[in-house]
Protein backbone atom coordinates (compact mmCIF):
# COMPACT_ATOMS: atom_id res chain seq x y z
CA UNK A 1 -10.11 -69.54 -11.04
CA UNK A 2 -13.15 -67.92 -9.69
CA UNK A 3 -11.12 -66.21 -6.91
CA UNK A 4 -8.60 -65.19 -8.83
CA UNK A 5 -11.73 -63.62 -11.11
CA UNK A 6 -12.81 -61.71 -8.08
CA UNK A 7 -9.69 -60.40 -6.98
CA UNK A 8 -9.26 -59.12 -10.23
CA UNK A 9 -12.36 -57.19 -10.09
CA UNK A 10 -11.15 -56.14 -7.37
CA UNK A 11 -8.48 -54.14 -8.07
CA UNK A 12 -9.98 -53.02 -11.52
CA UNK A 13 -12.88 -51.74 -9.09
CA UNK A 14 -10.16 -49.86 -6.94
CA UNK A 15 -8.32 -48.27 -9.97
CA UNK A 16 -11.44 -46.85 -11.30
CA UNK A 17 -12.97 -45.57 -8.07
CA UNK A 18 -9.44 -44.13 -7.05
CA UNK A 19 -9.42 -41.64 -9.74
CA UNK A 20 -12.85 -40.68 -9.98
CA UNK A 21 -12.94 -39.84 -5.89
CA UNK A 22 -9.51 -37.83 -6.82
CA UNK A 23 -11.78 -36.24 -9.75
CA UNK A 24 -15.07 -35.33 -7.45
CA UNK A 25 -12.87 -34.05 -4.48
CA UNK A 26 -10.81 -31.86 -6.93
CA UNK A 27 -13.66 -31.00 -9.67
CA UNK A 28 -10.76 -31.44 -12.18
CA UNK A 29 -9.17 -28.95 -11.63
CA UNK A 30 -4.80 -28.57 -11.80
CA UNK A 31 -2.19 -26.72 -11.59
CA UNK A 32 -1.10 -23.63 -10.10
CA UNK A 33 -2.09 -19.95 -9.62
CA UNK A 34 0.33 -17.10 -8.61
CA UNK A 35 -1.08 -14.55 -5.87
CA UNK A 36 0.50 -11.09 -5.46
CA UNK A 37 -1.28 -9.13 -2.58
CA UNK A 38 -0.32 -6.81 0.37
CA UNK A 39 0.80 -7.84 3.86
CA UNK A 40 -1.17 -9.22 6.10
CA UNK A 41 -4.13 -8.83 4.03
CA UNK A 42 -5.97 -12.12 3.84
CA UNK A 43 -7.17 -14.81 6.42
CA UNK A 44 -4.04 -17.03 7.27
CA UNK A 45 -5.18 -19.67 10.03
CA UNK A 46 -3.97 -17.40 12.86
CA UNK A 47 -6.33 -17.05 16.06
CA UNK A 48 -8.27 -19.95 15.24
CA UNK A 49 -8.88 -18.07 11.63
CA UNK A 50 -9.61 -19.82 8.90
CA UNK A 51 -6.95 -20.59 6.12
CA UNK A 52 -7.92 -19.51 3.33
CA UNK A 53 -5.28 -20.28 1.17
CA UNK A 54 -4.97 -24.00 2.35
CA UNK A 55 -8.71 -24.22 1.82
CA UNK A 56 -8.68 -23.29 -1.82
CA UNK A 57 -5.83 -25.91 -2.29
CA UNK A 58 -7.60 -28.50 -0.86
CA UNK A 59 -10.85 -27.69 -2.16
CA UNK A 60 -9.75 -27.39 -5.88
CA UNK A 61 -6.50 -29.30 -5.49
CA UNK A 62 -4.48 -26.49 -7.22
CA UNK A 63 -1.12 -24.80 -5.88
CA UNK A 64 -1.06 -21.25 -4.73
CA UNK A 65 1.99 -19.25 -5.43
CA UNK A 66 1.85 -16.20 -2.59
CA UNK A 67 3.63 -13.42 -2.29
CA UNK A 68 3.31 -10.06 -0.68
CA UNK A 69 4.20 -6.43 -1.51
CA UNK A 70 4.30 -3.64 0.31
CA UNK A 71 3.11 -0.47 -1.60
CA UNK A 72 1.04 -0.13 -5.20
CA UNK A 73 4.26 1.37 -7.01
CA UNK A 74 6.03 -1.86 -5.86
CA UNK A 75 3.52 -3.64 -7.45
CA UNK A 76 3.93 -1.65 -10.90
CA UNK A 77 7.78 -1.72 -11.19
CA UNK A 78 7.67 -5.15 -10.41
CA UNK A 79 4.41 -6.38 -13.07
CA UNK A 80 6.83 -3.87 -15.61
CA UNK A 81 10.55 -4.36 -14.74
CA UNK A 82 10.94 -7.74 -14.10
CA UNK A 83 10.42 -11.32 -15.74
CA UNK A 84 7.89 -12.25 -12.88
CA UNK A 85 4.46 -13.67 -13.66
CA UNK A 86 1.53 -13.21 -11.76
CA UNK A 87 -2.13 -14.65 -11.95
CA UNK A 88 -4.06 -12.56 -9.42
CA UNK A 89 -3.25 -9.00 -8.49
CA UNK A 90 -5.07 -6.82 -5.62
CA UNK A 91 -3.92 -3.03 -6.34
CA UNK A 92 -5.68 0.08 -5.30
CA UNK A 93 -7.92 2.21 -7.96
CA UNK A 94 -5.68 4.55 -8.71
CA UNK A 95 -3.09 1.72 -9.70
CA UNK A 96 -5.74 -0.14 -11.74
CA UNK A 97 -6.45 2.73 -13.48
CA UNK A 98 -3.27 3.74 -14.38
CA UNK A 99 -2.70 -0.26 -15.35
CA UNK A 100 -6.07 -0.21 -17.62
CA UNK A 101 -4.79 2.89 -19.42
CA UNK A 102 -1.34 1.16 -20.14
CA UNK A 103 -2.62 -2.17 -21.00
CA UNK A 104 -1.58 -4.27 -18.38
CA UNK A 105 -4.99 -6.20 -17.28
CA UNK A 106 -6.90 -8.92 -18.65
CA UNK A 107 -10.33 -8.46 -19.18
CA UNK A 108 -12.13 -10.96 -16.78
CA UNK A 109 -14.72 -13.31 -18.22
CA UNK A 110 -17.68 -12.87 -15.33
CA UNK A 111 -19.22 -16.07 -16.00
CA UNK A 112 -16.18 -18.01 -14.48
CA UNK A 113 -17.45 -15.71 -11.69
CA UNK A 114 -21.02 -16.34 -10.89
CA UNK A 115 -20.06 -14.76 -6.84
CA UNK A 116 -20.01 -11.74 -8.65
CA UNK A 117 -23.68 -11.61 -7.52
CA UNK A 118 -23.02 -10.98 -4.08
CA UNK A 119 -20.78 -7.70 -5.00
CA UNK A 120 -22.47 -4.75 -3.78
CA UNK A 121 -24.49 -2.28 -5.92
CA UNK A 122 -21.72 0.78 -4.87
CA UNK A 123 -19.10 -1.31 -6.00
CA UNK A 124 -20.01 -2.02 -9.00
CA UNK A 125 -19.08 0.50 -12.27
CA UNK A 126 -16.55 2.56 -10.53
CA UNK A 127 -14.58 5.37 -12.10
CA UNK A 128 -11.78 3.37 -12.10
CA UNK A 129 -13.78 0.71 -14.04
CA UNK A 130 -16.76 2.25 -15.58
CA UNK A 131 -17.32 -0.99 -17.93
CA UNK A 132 -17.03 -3.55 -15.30
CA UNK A 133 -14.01 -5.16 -17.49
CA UNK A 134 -11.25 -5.80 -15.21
CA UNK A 135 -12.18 -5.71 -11.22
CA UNK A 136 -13.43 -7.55 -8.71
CA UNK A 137 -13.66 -5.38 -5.52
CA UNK A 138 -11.63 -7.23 -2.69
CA UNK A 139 -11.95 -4.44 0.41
CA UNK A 140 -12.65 -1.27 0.76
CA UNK A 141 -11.50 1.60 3.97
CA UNK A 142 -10.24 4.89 4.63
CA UNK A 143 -6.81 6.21 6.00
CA UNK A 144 -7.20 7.37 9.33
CA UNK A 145 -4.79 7.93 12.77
CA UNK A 146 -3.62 5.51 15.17
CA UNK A 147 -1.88 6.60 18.05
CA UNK A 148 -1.03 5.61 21.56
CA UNK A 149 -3.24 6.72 24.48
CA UNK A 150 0.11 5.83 26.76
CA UNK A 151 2.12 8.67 25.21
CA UNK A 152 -0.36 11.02 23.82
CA UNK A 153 -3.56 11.56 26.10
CA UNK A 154 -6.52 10.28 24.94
CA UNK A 155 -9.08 12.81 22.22
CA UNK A 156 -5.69 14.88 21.98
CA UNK A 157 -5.19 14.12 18.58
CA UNK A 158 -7.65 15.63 15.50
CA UNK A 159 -6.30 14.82 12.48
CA UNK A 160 -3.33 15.51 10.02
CA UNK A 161 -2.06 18.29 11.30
CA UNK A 162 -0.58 16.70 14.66
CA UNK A 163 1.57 14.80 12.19
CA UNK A 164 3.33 18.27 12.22
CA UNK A 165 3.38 18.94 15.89
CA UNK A 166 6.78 19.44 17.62
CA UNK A 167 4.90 18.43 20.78
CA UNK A 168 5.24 14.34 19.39
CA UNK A 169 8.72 15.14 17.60
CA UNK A 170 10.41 11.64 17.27
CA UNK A 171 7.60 9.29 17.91
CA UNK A 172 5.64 10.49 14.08
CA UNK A 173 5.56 8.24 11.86
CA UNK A 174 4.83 8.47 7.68
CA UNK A 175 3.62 6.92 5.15
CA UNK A 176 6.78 5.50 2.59
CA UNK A 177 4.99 5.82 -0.24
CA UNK A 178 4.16 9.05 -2.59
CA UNK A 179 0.79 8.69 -3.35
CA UNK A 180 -0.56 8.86 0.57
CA UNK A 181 2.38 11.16 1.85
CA UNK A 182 1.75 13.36 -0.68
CA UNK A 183 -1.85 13.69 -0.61
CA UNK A 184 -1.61 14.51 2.86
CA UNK A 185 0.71 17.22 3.04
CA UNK A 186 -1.41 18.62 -0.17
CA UNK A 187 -4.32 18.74 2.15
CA UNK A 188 -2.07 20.61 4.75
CA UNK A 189 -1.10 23.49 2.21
CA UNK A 190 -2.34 27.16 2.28
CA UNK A 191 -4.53 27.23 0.46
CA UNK A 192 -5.30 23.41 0.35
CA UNK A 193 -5.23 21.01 -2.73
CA UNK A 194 -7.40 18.39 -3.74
CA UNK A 195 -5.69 14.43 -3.79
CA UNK A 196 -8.56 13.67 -5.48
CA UNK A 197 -7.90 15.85 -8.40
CA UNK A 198 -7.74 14.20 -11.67
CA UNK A 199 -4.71 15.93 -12.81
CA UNK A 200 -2.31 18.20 -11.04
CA UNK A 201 0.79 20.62 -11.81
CA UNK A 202 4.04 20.68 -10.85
CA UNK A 203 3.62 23.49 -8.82
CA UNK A 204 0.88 21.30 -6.28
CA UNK A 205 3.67 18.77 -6.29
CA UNK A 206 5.97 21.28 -5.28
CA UNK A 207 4.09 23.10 -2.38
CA UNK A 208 3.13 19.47 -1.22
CA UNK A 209 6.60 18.55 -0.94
CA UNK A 210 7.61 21.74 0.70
CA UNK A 211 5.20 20.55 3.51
CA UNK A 212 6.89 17.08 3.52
CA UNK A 213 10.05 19.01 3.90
CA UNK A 214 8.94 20.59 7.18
CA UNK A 215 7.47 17.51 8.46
CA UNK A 216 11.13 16.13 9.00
CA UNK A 217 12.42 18.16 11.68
CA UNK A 218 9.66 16.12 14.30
CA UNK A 219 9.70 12.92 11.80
CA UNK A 220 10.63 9.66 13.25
CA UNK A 221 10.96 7.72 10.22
CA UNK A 222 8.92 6.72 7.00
CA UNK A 223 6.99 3.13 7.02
CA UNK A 224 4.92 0.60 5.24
CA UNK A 225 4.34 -2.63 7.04
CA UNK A 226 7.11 -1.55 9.79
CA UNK A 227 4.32 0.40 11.15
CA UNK A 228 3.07 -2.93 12.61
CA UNK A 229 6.19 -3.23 14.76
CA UNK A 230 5.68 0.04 15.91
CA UNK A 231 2.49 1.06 17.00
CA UNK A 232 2.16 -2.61 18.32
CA UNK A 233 5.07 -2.43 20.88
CA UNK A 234 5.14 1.28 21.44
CA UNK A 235 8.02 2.30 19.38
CA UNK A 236 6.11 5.39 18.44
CA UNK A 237 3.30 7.86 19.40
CA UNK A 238 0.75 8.38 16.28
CA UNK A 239 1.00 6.97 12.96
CA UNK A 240 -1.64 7.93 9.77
CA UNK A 241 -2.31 4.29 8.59
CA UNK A 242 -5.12 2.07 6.74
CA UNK A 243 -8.10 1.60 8.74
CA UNK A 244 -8.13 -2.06 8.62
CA UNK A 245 -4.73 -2.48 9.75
CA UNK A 246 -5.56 -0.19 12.16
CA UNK A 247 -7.95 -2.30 13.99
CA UNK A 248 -5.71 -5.28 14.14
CA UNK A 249 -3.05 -3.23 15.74
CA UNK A 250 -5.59 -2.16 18.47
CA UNK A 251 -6.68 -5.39 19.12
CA UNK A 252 -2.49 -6.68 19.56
CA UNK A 253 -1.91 -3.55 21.92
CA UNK A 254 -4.98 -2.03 23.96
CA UNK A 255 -2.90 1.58 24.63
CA UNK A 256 -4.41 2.47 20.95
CA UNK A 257 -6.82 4.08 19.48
CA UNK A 258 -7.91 6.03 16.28
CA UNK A 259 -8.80 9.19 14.88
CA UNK A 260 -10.44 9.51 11.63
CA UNK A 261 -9.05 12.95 10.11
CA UNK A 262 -11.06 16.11 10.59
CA UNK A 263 -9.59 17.10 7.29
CA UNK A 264 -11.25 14.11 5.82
CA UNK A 265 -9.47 11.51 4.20
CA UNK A 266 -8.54 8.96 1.49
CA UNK A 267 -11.64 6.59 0.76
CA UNK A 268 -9.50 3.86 -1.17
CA UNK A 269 -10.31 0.36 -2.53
CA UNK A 270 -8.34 -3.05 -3.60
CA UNK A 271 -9.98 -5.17 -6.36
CA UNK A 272 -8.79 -8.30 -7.73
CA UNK A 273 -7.34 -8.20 -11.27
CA UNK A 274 -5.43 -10.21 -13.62
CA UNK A 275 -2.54 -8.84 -15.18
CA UNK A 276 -1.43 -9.26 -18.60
CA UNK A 277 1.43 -11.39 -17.92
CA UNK A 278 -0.71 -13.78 -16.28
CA UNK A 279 -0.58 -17.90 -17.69
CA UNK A 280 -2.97 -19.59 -15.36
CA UNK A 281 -6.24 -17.69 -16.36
CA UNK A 282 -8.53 -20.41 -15.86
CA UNK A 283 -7.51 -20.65 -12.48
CA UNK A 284 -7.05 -17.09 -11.68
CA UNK A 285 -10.24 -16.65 -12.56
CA UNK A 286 -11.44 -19.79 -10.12
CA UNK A 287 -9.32 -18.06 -7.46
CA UNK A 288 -11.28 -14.84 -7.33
CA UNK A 289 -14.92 -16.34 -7.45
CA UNK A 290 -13.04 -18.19 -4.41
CA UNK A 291 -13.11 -14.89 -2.65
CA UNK A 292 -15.83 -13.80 -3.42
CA UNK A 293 -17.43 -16.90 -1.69
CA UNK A 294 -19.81 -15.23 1.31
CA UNK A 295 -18.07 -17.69 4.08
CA UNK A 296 -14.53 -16.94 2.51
CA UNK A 297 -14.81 -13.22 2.13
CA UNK A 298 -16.66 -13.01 6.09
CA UNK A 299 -13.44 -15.06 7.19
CA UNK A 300 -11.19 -12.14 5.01
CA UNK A 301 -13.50 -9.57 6.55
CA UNK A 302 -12.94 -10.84 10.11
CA UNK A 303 -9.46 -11.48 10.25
CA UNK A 304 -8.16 -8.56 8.47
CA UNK A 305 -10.49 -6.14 9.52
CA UNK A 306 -11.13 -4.21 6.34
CA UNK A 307 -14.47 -2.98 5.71
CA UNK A 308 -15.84 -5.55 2.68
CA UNK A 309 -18.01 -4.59 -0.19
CA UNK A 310 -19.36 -8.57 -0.43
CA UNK A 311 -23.14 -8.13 0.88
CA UNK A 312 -23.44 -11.55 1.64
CA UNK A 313 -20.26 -11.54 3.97
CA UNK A 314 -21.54 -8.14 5.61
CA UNK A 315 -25.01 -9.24 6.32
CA UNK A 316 -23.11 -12.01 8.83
CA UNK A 317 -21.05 -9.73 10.64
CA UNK A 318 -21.75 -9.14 14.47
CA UNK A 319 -23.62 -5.65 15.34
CA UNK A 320 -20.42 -3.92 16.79
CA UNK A 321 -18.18 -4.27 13.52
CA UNK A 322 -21.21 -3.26 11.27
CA UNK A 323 -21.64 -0.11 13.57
CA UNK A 324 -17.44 0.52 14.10
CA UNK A 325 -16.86 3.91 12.55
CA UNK A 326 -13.19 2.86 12.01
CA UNK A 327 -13.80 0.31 9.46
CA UNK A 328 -17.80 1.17 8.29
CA UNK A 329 -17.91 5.24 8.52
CA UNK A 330 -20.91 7.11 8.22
CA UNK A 331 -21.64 8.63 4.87
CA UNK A 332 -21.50 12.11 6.38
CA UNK A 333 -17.84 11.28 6.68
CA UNK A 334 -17.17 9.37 3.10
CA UNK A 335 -18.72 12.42 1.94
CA UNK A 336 -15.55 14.50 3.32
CA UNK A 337 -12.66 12.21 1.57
CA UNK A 338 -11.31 11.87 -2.02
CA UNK A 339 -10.79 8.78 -4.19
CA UNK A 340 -7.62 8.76 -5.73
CA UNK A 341 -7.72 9.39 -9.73
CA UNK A 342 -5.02 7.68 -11.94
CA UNK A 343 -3.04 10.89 -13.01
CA UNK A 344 -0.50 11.81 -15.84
CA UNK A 345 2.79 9.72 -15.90
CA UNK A 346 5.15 12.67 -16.09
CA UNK A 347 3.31 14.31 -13.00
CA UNK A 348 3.19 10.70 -11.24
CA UNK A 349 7.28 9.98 -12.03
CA UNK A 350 7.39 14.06 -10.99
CA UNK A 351 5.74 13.43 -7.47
CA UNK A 352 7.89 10.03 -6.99
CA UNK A 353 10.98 11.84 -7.67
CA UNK A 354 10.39 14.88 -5.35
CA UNK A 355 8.87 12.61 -2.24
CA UNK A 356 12.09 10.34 -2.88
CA UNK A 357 14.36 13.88 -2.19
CA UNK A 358 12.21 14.86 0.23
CA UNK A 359 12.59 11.49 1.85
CA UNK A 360 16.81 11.93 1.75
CA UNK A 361 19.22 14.08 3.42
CA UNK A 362 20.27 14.81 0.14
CA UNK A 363 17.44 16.70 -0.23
CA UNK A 364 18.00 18.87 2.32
CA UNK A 365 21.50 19.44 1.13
CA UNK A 366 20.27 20.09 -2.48
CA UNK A 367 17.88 22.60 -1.57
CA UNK A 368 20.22 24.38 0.44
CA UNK A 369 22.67 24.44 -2.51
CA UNK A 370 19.75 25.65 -5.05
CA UNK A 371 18.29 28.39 -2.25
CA UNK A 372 22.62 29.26 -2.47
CA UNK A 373 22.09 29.59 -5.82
CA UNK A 374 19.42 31.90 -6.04
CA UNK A 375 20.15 34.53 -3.05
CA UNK A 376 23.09 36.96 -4.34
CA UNK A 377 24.01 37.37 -0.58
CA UNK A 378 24.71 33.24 -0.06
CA UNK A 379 26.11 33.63 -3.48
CA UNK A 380 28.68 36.41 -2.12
CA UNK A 381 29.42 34.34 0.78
CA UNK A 382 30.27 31.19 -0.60
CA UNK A 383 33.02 33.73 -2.98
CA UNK A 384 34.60 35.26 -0.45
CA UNK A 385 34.89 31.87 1.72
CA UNK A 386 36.30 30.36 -0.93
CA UNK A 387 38.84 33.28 -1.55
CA UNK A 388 40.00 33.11 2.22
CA UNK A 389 40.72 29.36 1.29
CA UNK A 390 42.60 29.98 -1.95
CA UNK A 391 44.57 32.74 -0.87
CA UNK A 392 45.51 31.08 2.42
CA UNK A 393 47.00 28.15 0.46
CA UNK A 394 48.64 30.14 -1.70
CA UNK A 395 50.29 31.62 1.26
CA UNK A 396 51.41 28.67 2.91
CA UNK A 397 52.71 26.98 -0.66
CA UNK A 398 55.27 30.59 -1.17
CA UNK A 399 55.90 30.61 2.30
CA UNK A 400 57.53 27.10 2.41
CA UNK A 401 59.01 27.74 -0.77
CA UNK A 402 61.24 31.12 0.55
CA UNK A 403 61.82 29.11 3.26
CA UNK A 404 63.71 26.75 1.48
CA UNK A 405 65.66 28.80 -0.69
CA UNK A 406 66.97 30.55 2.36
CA UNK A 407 68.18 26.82 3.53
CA UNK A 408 69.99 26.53 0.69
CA UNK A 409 71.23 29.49 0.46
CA UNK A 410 73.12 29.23 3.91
């Protein structure tokens, strides 16, 4: 009786120690949490990297959802077109502002954030988010140049403007998105427009898509993460790209190198957010204090080469990325670029549309039809073409007829 006592223990021992080890290791925590971020943008296990990813699932037991996308108007028609659900977003200012205005994020509770703390001072009550309701800065960078020193000689290339040179025609490649496309040809104009502006006319939009226009004759093709493919295995010459993803494509081929624009340059940055249709708050929440962890965002830092605004993380990086102009410019440069503003939806859908025809043959077609349409000469042209046509016909249809009249006749 007494061992069958102890064995009973036993195993009354082992179910109650079972569960609370399973309770310790996973602080209680369940579920799931759906991730939408960019490509290649967070620290995957590659190169001896760490996972990040499987590291907050086994640390908090909890199932990440992850999925990429490719530009910050992706992101929008998907969080407003679509039945998906998302827990954790990472868009660009000028995409949180834009979703702030419109309704779309949750206001975060910064107490389920306490790595908050480590956030620095710059990043904190940006124009974007003046309150500090709704962001959690991720990375920060500019857009700059990569190009290859195999094709195109080495301190040969200054800045924007050789996007437009016939010298590299067919190896130049574009941004496929209207936001950075755009504001780069606006900065090519005469006279020049501000990206940064906080509002613009349809006339800037239609000067900086003239400029996109002419870009196509010595255009290779428009990309987004195709640009990895390449730069990496010289398919093309010189490519305007993020910083950040410019350094990991230097370090896969060693023919490149950058340029950071003379015209200065876009001086963006990704926060975390949650968006409205978010249902795992709790752990959403969880997930970006995860980030914000010093050893998880140095590991982010590291492997995806974006400059970060965690001081914690930065204060452990090696002397030569701290001083790398690519990802850390000076301030005298910052001081040259822009921050994207959120801007008017009609002028927003207005620049999508004309980048999308500027973009297609069918552009070039329809603005040969409308410059047609407004030079009498072309005008005259296209009438008297048309009457050669028409009469000819005409010709040909009484011609056979008389001809077979005279058939029957005989």
């Amino acid at each position: 009786m007494k061992r069958f006592f102890s064995i009973f223990m036993c195993l009354v021992l082992v179910l109650c120690i079972v569960p609370l080890a399973s309770c310790s290791q996973s602080g209680g925590y369940e579920g799931e949490v759906n991730v939408y971020n960019w490509g290649e943008y967070i620290s995957n296990g590659d190169d001896d990297s760490l996972d990040v990813i499987a590291e907050f699932e086994k640390r908090y037991n909890i199932k990440v959802n992850y999925t990429n996308f490719e530009t910050n108007e992706e992101l929008y028609n998907i969080l407003t077109n679509s039945n998906s659900s998302y827990d954790v977003i990472i868009p660009s200012e000028y995409m949180i502002g834009r979703l702030i205005d419109e309704g779309l994020l949750e206001e975060l509770n910064y107490d389920n954030i306490p790595n908050y703390q480590y956030i620095m001072d710059r990043f904190r009550h940006l124009d974007f988010d003046p309150e500090r309701k709704y962001t959690v800065p991720y990375t920060w960078g500019v857009v700059a140049l990569v190009y290859n020193t195999a094709m195109i000689e080495e301190g040969e290339i200054s800045g924007f403007s050789d996007l437009w040179n016939e010298k590299y025609k067919d190896t130049i490649l574009m941004f496929n998105n209207s936001r950075d496309a755009t504001a780069i040809s606006m900065q090519l104009c005469d006279p020049p427009i501000n990206p940064g502006k906080k509002s613009f006319t349809h006339e800037d939009i239609d000067r900086a898509t003239d400029k996109l226009v002419e870009q196509k004759s010595v255009l290779k093709k428009y990309v987004m993460d195709q640009v990895f493919t390449e730069m990496e295995n010289s398919q093309s010459a010189i490519a305007p790209y993020y910083a950040g993803d410019i350094y990991t494509m230097m370090d896969n081929n060693e023919d490149l190198t950058y340029c950071l624009p003379e015209e200065g340059s876009n001086f963006f940055i990704d926060a975390m957010c949650i968006p409205t249709c978010c249902q795992n708050k709790d752990n959403a929440e969880l997930f970006i204090n995860f980030m914000c962890d010093p050893e998880i965002a140095l590991a982010n830092t590291e492997y995806i080469g974006y400059a970060t605004p965690n001081q914690a993380a930065f204060d452990m990086l090696d002397e030569e990325t701290k001083n790398c102009e690519l990802i850390y410019p000076s301030q005298d440069y910052l001081d040259k670029c822009y921050i994207f503003a959120n801007i008017d939806n009609d002028i927003y859908s207005y620049m999508q549309e004309k980048f999308v025809k500027a973009c297609s043959s069918s552009a070039e077609v329809s603005e040969t039809t409308e410059t047609a349409k407004s030079s009498p000469t072309a005008t005259i042209i296209v009438c008297i073409i048309l009457a050669i046509i028409i009469f000819a016909t005409l010709y040909v249809i009484v011609y056979d007829i008389v001809k077979k009249v005279k058939k029957r006749k005989n």
